[in-house]
N, C-alpha and C. Protein backbone atom coordinates (compact mmCIF):
# COMPACT_ATOMS: atom_id res chain seq x y z
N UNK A 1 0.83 -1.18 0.00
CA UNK A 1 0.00 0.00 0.00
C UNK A 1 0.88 1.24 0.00
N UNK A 2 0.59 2.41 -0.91
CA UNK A 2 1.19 3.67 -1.25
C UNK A 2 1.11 4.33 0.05
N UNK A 3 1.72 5.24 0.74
CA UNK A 3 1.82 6.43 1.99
C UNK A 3 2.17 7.42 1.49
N UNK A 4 1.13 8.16 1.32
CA UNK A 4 1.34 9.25 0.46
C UNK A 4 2.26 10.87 1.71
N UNK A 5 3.18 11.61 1.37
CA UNK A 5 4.07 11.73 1.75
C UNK A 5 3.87 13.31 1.48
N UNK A 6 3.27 13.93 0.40
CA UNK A 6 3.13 15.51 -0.43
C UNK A 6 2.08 15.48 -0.77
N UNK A 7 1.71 16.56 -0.50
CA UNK A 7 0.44 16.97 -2.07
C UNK A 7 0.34 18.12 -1.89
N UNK A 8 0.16 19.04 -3.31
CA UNK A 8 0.39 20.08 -3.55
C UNK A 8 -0.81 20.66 -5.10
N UNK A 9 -1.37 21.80 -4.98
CA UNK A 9 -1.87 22.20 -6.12
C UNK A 9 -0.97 22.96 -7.10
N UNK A 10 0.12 23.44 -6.40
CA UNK A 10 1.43 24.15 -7.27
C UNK A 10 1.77 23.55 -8.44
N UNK A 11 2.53 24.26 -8.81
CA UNK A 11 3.24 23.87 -10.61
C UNK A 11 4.21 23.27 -10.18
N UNK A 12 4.95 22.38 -10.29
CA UNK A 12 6.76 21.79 -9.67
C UNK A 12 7.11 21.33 -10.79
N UNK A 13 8.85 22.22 -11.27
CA UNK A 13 9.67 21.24 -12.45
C UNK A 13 10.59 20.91 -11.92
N UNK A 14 10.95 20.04 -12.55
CA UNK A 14 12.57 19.26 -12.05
C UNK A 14 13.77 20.73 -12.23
N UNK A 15 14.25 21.25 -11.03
CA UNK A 15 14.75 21.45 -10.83
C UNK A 15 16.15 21.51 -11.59
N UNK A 16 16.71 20.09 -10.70
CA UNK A 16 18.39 20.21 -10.93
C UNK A 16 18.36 18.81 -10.01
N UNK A 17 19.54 18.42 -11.03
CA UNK A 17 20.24 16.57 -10.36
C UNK A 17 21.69 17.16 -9.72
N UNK A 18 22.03 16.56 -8.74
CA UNK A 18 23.81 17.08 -8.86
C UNK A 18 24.39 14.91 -8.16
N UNK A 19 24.92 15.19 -9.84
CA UNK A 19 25.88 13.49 -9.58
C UNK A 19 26.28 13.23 -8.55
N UNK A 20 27.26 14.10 -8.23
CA UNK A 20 28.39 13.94 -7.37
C UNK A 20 27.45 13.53 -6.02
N UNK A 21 26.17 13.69 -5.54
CA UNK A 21 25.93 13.47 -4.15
C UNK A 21 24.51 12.78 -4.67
N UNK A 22 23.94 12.17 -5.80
CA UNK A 22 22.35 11.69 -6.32
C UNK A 22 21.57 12.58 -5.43
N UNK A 23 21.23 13.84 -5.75
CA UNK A 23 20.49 14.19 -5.34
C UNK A 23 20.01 15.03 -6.78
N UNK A 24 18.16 15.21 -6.50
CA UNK A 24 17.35 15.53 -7.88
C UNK A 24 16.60 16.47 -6.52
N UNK A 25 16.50 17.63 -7.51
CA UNK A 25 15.52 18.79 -6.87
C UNK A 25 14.53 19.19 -7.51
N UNK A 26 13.04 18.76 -7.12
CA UNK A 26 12.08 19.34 -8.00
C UNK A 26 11.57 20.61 -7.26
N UNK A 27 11.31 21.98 -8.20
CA UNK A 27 10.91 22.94 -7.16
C UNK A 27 9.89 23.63 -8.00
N UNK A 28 8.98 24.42 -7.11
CA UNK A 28 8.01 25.09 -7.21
C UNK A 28 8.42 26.72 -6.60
N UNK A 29 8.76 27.30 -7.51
CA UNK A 29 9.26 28.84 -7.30
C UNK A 29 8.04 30.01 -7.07
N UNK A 30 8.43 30.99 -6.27
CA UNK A 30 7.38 31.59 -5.81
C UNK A 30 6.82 32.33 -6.62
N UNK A 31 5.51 32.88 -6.88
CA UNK A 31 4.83 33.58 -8.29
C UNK A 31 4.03 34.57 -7.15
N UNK A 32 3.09 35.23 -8.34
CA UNK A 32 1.98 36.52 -7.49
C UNK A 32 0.88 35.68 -7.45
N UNK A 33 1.21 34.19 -7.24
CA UNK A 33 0.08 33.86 -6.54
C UNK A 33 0.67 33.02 -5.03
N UNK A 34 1.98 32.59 -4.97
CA UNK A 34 2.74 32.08 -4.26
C UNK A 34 3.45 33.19 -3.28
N UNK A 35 3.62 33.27 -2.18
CA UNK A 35 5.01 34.02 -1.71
C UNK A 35 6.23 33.40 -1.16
N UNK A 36 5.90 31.49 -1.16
CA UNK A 36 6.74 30.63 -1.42
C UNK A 36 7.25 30.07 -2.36
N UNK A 37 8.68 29.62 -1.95
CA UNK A 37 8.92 28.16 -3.16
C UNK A 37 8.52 26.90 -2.36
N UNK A 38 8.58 25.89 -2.79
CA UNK A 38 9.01 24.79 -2.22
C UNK A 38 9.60 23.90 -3.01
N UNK A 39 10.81 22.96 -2.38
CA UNK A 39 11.88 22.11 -2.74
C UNK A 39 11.81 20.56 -2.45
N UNK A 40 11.14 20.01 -3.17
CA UNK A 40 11.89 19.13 -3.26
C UNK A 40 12.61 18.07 -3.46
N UNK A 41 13.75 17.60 -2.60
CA UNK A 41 14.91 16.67 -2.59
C UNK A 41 14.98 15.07 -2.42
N UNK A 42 15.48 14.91 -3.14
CA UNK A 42 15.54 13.50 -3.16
C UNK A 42 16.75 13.20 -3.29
N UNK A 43 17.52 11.92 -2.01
CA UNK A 43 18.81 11.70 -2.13
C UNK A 43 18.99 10.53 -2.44
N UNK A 44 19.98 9.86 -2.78
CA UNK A 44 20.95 8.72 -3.32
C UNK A 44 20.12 8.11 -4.49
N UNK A 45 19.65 8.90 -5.14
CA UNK A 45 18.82 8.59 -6.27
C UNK A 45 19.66 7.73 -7.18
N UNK A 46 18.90 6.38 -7.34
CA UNK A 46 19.13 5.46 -8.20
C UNK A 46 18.90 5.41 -9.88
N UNK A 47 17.47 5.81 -9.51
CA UNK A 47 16.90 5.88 -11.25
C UNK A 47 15.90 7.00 -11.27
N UNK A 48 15.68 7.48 -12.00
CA UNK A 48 14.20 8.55 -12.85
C UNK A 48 13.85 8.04 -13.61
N UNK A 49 12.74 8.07 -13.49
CA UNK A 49 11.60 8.28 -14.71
C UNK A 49 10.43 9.16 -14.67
N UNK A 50 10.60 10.39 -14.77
CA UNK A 50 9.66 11.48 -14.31
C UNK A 50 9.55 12.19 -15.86
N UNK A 51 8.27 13.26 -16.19
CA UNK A 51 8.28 14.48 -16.87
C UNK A 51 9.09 15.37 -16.36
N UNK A 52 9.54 17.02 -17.00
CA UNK A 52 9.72 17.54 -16.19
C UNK A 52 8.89 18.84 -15.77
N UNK A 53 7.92 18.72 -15.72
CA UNK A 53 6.57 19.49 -15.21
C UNK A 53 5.71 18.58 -14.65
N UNK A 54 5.14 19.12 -13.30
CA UNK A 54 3.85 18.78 -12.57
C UNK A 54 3.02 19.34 -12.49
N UNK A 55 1.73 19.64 -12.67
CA UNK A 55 0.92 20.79 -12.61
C UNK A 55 -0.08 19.85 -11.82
N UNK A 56 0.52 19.96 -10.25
CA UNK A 56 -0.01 19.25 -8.99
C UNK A 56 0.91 18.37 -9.05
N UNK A 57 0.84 18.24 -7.40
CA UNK A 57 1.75 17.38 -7.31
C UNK A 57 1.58 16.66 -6.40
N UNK A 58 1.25 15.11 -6.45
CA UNK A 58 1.34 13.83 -5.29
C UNK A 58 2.35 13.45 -4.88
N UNK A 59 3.01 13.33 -4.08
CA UNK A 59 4.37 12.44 -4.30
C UNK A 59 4.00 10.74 -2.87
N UNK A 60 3.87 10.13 -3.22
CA UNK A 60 3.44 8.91 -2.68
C UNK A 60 4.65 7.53 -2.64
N UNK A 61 5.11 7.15 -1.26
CA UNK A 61 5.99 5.97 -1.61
C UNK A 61 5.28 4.68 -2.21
N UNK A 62 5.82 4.28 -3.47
CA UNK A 62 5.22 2.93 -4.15
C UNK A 62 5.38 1.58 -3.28
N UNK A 63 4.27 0.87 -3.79
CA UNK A 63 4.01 -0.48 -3.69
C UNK A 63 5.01 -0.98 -4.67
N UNK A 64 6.06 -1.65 -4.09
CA UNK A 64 7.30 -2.48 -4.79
C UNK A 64 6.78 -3.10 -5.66
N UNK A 65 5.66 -3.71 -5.27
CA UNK A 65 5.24 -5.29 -6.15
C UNK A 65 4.59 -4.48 -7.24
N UNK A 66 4.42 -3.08 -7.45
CA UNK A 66 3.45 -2.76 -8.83
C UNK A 66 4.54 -2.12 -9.37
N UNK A 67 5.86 -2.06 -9.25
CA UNK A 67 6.77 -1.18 -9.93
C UNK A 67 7.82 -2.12 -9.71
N UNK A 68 7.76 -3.99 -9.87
CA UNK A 68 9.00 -4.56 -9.55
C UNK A 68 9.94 -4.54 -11.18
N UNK A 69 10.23 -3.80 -11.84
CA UNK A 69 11.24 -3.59 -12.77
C UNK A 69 11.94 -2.59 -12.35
N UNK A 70 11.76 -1.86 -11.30
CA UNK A 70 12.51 -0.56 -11.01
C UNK A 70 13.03 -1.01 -10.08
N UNK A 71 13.19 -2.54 -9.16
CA UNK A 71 14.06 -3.09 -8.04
C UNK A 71 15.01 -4.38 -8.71
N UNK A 72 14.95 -4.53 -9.62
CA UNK A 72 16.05 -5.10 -10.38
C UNK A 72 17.36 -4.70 -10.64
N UNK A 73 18.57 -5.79 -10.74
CA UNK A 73 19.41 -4.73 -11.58
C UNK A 73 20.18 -4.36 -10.21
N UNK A 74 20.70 -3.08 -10.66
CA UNK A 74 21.56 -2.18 -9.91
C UNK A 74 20.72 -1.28 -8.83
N UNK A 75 19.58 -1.57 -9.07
CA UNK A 75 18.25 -0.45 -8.06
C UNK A 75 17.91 -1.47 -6.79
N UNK A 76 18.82 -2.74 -6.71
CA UNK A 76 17.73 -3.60 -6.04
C UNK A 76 18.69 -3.51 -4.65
N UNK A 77 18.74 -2.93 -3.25
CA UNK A 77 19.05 -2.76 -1.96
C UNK A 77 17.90 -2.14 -1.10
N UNK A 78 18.10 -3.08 -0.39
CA UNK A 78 17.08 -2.30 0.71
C UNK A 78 17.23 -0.89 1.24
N UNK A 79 18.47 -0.20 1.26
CA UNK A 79 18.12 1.33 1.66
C UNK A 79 17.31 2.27 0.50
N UNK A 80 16.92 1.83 -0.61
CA UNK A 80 16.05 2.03 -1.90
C UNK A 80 14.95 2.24 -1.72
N UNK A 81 13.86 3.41 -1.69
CA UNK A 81 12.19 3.69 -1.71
C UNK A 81 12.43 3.58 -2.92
N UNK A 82 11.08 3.63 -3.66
CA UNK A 82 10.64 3.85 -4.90
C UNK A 82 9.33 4.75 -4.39
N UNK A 83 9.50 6.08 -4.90
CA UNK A 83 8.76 7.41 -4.87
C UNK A 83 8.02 7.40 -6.40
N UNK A 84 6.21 7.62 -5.89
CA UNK A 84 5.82 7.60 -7.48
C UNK A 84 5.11 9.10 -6.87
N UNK A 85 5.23 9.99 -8.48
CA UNK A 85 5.13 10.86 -8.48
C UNK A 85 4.11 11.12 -9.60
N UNK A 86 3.03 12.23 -9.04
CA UNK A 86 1.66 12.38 -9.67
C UNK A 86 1.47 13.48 -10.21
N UNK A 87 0.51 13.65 -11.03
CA UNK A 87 -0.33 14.81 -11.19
C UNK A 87 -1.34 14.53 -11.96
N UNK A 88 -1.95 15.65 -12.63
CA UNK A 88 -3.40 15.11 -13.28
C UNK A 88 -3.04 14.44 -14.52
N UNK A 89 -1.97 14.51 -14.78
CA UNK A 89 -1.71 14.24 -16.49
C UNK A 89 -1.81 12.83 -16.63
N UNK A 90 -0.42 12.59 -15.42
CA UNK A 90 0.44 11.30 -15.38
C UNK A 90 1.08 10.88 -14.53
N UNK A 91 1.90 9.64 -14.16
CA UNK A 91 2.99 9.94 -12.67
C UNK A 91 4.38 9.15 -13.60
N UNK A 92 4.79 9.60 -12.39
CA UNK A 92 6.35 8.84 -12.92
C UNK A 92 7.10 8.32 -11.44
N UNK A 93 8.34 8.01 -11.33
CA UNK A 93 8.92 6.86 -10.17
C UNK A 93 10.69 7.81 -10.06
N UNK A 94 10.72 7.77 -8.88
CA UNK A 94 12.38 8.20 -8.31
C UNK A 94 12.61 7.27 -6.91
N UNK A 95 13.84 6.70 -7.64
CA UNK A 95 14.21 5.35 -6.99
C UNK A 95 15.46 6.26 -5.99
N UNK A 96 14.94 6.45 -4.73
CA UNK A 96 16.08 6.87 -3.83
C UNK A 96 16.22 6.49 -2.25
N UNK A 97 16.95 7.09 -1.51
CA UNK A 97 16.86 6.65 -0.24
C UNK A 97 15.88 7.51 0.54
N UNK A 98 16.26 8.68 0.33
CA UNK A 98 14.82 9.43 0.92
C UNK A 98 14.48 10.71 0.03
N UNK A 99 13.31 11.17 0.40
CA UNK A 99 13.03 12.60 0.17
C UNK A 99 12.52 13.61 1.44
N UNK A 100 13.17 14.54 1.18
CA UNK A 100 12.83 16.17 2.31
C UNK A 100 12.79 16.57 1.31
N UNK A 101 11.19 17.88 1.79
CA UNK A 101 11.03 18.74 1.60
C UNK A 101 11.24 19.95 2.42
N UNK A 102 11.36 21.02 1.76
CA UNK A 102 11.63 22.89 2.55
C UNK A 102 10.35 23.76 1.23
N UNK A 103 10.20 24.57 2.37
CA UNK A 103 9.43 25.78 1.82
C UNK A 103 10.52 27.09 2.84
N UNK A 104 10.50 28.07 1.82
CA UNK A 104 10.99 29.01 2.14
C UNK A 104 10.38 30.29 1.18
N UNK A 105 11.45 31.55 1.41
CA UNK A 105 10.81 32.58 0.73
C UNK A 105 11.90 32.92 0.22
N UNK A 106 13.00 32.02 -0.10
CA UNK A 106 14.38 32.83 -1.24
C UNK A 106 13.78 33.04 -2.55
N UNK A 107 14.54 33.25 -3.13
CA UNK A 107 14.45 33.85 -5.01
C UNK A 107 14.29 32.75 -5.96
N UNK A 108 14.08 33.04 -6.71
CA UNK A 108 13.88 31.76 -8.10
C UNK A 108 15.53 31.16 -8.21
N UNK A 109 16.21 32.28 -8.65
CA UNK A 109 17.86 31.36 -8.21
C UNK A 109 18.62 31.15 -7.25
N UNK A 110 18.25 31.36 -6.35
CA UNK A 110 18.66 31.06 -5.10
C UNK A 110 18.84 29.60 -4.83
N UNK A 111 20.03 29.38 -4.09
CA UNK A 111 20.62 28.22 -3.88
C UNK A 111 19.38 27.61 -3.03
N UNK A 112 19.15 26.12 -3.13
CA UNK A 112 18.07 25.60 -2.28
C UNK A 112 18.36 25.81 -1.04
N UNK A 113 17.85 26.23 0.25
CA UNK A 113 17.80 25.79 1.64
C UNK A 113 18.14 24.33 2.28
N UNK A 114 17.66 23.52 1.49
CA UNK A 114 17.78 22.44 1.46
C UNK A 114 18.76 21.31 1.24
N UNK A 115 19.62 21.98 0.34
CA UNK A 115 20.99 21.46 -0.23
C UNK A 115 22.06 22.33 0.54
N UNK A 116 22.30 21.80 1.74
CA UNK A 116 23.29 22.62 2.55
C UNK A 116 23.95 21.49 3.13
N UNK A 117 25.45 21.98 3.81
CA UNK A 117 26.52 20.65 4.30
C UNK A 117 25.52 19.77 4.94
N UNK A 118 24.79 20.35 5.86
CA UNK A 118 24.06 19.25 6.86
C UNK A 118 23.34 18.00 6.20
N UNK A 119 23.02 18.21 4.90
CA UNK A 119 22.46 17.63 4.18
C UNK A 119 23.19 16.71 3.06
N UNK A 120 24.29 17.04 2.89
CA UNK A 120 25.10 16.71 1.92
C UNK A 120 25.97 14.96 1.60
């Protein structure tokens, strides 16, 4: 059974991946209807398979047994979630160890809050 984890009516695009640490940032930047962003992070990311627009956003940990091609292979350790990710269109799957989210009120380019040493 899915545990759903986010939900959001916001717009969220993929962000930014950075190799060096598997981490993927999807964010929702603040607009004149927003006076937030929100971020977020997903670490030791294994695999994607996402769009890169959400217009809404679920983010729900998967049922292994309905997504067992994404635990095969090189994806298959137990410190591994499989995160399926929604919206009205479609969903897609990010195979990682965890996800945090942050809301804050920095700038559209502003370094995430979120991606700091403590986190790293």
């Amino acid at each position: 059974m899915a545990d759903k984890i986010f939900s959001s009516d916001r717009t969220f695009q993929v962000w930014s991946y950075i190799v060096s640490h598997k981490q993927l940032i999807i964010r929702s930047p603040k607009s004149e209807r927003f006076a937030t962003r929100i971020d977020v992070l997903f670490k030791g990311v294994s695999h994607i398979d996402l769009d890169t627009e959400f217009n809404g956003l679920i983010i729900s940990t998967a049922d292994p047994a309905s997504v067992d091609f994404l635990r095969t292979g090189m994806y298959a350790h137990d410190e591994v979630k499989i995160f399926q990710l929604e919206c009205n269109r479609n969903s897609g799957y990010v195979t990682a160890v965890t996800c945090i989210l942050c809301e804050d009120d920095k700038e559209y380019y502003d370094e995430s809050s979120i991606v700091s040493k403590d986190h790293l």
